[in-house]
PDB file of N, CA and C in Angstrom:
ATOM      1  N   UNK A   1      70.395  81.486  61.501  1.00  0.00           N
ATOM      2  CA  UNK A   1      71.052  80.194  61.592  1.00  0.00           C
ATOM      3  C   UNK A   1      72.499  80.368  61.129  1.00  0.00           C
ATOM      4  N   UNK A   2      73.521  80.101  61.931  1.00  0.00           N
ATOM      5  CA  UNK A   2      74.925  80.203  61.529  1.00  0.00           C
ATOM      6  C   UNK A   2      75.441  78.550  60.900  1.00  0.00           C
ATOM      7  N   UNK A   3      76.706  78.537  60.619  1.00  0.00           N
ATOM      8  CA  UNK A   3      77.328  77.684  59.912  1.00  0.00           C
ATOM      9  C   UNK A   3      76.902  76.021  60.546  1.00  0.00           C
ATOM     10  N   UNK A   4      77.155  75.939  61.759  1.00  0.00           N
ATOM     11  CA  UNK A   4      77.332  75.140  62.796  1.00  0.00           C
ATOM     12  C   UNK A   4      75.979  74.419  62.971  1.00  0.00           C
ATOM     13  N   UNK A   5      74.994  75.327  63.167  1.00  0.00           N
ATOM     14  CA  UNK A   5      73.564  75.127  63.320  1.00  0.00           C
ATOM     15  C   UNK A   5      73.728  74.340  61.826  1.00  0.00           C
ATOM     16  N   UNK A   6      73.247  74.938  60.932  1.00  0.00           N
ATOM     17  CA  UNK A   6      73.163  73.943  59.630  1.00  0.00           C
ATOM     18  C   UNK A   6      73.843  73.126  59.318  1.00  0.00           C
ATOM     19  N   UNK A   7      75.096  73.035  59.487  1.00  0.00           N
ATOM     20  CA  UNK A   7      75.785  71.696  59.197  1.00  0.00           C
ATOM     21  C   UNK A   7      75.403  70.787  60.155  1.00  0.00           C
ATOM     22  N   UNK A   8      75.120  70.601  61.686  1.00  0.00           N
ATOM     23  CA  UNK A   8      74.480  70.031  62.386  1.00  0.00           C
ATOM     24  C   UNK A   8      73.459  69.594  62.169  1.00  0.00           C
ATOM     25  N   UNK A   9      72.547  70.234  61.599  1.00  0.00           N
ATOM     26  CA  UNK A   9      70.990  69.970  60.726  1.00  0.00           C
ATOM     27  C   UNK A   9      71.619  68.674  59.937  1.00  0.00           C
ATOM     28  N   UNK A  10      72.218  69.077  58.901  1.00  0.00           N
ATOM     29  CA  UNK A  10      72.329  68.366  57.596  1.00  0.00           C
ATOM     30  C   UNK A  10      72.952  67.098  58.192  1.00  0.00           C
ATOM     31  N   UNK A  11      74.055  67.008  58.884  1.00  0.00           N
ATOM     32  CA  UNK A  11      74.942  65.581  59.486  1.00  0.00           C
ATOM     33  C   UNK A  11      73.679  64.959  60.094  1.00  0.00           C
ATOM     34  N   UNK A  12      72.607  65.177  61.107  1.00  0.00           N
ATOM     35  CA  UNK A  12      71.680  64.536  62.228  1.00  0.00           C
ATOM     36  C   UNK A  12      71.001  63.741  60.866  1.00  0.00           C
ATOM     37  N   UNK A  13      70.273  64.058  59.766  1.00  0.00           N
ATOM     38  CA  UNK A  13      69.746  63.730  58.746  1.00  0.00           C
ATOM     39  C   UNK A  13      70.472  63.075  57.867  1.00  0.00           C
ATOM     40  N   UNK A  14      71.117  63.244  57.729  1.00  0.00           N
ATOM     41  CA  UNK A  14      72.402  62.010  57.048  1.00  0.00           C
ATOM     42  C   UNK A  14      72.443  61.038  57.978  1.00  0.00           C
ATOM     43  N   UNK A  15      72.802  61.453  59.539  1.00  0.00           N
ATOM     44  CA  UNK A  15      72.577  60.074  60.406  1.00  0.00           C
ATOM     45  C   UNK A  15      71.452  59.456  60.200  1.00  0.00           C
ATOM     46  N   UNK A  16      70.467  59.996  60.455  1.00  0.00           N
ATOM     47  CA  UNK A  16      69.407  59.191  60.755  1.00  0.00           C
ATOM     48  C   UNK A  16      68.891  58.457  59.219  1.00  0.00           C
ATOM     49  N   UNK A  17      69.552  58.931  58.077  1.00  0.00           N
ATOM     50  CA  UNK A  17      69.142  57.612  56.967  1.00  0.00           C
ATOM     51  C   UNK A  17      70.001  56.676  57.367  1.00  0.00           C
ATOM     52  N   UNK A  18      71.173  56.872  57.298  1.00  0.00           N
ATOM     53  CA  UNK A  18      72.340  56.019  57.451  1.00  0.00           C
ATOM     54  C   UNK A  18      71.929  54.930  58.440  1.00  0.00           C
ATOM     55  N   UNK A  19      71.420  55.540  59.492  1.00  0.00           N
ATOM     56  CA  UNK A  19      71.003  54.283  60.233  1.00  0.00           C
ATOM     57  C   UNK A  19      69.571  53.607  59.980  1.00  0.00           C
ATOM     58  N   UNK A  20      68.572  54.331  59.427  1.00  0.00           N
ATOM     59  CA  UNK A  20      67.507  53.614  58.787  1.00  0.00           C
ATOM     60  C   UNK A  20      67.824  52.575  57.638  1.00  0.00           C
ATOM     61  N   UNK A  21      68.559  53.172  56.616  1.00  0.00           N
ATOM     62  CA  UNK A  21      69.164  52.210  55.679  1.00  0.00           C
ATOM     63  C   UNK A  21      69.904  50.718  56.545  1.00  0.00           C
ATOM     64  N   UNK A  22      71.063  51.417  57.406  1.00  0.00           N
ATOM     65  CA  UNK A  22      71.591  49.980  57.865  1.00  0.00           C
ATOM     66  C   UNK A  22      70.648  48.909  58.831  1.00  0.00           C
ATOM     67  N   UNK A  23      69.839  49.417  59.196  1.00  0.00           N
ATOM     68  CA  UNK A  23      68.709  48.832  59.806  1.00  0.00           C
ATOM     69  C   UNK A  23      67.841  47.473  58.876  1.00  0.00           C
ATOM     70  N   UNK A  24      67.611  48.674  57.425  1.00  0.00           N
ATOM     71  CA  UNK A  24      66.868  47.999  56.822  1.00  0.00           C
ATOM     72  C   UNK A  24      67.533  46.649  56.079  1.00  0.00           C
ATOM     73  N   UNK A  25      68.885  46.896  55.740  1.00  0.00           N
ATOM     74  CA  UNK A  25      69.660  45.770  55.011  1.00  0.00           C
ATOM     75  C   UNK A  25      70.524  44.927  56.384  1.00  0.00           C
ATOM     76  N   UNK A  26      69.970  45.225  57.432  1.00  0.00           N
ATOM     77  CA  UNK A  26      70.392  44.584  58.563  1.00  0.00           C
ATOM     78  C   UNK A  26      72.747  44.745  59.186  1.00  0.00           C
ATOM     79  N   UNK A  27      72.757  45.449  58.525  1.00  0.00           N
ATOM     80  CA  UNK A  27      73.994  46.251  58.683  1.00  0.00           C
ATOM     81  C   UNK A  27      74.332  46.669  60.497  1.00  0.00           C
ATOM     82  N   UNK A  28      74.696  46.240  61.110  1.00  0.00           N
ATOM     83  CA  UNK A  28      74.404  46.684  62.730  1.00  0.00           C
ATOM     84  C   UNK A  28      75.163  48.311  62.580  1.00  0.00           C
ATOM     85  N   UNK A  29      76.523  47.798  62.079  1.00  0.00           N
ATOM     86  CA  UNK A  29      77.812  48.647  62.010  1.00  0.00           C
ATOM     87  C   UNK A  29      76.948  50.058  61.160  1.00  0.00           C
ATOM     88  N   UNK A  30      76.508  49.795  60.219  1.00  0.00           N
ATOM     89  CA  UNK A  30      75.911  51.058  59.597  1.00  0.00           C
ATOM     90  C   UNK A  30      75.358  51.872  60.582  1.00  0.00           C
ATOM     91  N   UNK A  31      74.316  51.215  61.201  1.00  0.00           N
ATOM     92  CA  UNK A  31      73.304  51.487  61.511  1.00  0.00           C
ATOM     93  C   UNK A  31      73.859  52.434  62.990  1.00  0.00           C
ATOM     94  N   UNK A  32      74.972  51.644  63.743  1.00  0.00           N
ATOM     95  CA  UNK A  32      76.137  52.361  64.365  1.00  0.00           C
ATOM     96  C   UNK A  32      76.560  53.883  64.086  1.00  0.00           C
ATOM     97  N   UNK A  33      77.538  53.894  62.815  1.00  0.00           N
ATOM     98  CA  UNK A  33      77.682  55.097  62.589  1.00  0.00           C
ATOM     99  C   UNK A  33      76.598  56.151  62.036  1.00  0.00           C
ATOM    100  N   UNK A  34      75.364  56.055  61.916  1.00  0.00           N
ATOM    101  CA  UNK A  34      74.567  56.762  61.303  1.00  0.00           C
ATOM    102  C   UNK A  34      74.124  57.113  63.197  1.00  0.00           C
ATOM    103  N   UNK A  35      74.174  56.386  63.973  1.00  0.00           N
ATOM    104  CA  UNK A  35      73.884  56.730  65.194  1.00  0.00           C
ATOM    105  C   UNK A  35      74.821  58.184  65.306  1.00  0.00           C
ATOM    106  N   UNK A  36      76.035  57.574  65.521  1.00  0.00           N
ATOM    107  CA  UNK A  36      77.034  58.844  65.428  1.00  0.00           C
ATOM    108  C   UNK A  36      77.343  59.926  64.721  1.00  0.00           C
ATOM    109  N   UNK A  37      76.853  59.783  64.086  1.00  0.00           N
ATOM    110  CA  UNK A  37      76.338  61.041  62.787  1.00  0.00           C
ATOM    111  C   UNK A  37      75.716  61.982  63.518  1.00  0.00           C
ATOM    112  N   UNK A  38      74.443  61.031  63.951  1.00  0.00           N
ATOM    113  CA  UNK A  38      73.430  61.853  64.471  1.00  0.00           C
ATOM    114  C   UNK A  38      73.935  63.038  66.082  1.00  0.00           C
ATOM    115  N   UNK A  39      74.584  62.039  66.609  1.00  0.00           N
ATOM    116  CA  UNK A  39      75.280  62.733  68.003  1.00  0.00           C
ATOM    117  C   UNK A  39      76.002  63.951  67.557  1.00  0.00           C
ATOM    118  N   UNK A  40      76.998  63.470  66.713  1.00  0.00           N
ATOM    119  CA  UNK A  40      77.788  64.873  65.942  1.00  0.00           C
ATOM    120  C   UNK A  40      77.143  65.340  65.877  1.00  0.00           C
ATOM    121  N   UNK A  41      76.047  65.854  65.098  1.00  0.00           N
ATOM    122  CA  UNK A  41      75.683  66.816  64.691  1.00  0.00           C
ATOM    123  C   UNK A  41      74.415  67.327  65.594  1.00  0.00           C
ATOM    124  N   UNK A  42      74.281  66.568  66.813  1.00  0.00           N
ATOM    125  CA  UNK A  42      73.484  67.557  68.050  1.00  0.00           C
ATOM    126  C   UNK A  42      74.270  68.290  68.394  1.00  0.00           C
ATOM    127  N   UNK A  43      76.209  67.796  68.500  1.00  0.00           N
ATOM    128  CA  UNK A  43      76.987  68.521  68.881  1.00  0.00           C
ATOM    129  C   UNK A  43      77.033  69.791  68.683  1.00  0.00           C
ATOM    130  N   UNK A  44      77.001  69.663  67.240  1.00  0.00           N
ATOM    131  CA  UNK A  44      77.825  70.982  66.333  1.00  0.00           C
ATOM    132  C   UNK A  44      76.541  72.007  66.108  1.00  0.00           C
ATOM    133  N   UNK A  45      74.898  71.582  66.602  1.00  0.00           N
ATOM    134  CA  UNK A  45      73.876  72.426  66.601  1.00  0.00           C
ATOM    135  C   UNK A  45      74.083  72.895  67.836  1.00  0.00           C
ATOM    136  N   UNK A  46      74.337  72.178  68.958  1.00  0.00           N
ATOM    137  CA  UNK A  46      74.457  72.964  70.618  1.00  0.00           C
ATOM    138  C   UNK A  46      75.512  73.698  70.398  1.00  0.00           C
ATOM    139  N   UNK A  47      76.938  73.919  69.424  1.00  0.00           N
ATOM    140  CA  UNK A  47      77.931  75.047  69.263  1.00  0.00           C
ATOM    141  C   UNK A  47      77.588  75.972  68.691  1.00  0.00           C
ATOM    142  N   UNK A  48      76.590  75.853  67.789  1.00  0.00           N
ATOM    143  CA  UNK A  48      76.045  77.500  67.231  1.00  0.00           C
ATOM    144  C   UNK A  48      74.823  77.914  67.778  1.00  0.00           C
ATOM    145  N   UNK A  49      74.408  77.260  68.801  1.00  0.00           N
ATOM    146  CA  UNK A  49      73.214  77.797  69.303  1.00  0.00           C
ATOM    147  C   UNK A  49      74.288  78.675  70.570  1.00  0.00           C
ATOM    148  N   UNK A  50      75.602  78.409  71.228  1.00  0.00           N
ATOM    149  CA  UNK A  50      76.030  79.051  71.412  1.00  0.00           C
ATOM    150  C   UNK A  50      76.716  80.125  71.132  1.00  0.00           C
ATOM    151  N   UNK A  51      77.176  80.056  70.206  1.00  0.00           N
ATOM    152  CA  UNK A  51      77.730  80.844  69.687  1.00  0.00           C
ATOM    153  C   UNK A  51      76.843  82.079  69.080  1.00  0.00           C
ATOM    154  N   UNK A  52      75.035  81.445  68.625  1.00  0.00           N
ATOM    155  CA  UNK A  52      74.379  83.058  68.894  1.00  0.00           C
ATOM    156  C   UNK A  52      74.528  83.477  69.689  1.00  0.00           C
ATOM    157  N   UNK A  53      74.271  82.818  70.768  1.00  0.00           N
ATOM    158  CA  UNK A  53      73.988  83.176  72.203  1.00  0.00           C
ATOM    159  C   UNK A  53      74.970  84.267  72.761  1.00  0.00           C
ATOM    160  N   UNK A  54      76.336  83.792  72.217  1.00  0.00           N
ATOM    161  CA  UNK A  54      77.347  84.256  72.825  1.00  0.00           C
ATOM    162  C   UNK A  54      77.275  86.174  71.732  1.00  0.00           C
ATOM    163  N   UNK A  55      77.338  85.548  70.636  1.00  0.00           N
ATOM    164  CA  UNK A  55      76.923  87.350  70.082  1.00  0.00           C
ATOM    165  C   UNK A  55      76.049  88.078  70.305  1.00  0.00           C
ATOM    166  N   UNK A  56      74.971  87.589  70.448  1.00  0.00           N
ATOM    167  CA  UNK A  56      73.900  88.171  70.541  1.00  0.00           C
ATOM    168  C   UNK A  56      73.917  88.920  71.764  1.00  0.00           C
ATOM    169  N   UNK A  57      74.526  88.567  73.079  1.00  0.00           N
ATOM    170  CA  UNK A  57      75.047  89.157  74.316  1.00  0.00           C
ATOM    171  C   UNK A  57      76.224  90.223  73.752  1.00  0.00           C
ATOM    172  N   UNK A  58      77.255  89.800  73.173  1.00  0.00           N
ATOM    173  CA  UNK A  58      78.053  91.057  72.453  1.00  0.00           C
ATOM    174  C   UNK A  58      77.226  91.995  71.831  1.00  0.00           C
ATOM    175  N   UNK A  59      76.319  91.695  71.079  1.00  0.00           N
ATOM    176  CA  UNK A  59      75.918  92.987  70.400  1.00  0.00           C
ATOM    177  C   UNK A  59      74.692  93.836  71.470  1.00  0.00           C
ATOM    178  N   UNK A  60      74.602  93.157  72.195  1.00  0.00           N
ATOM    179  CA  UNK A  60      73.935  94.105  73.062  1.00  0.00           C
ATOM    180  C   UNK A  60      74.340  94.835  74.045  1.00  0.00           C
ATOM    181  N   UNK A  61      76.135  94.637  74.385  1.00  0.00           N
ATOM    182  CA  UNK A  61      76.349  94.987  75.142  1.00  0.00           C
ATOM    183  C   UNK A  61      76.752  94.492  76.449  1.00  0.00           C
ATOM    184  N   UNK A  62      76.568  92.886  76.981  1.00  0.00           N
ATOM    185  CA  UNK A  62      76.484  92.482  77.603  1.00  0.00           C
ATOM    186  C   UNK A  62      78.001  91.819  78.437  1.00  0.00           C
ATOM    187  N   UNK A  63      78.386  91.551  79.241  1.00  0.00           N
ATOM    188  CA  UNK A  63      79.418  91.632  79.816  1.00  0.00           C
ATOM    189  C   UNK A  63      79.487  89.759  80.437  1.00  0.00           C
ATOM    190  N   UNK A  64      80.853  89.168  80.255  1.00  0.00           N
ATOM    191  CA  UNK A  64      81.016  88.035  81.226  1.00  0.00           C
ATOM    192  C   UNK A  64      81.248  87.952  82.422  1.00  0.00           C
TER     193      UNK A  64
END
């Protein structure tokens, strides 16, 4: 797991209280950015799942 992958982990889980919490105290706007939390950080897990991807082809040798 590289940098990207885990910080992606950790932000999706921060979203998703953030928006359970604003849910629960009826917050729309919270409940909003905890949405976006969550998107970020599918983002930033689909960039280090490339970015193995992309070494893991370097270290084998592999060509673009």
């Amino acid at each position: 797991m590289n940098r990207n992958q885990a910080d992606g982990m950790v932000m999706c889980l921060l979203g998703k209280i953030q928006q359970a919490v604003g849910r629960f105290i009826g917050n729309q706007r919270q409940q909003t950015k905890g949405f976006q939390r969550q998107i970020t950080g599918k983002a930033k897990i689909a960039i280090g799942d490339a970015q193995k991807i992309i070494k893991n082809c370097i270290n084998r040798g592999h060509s673009f």
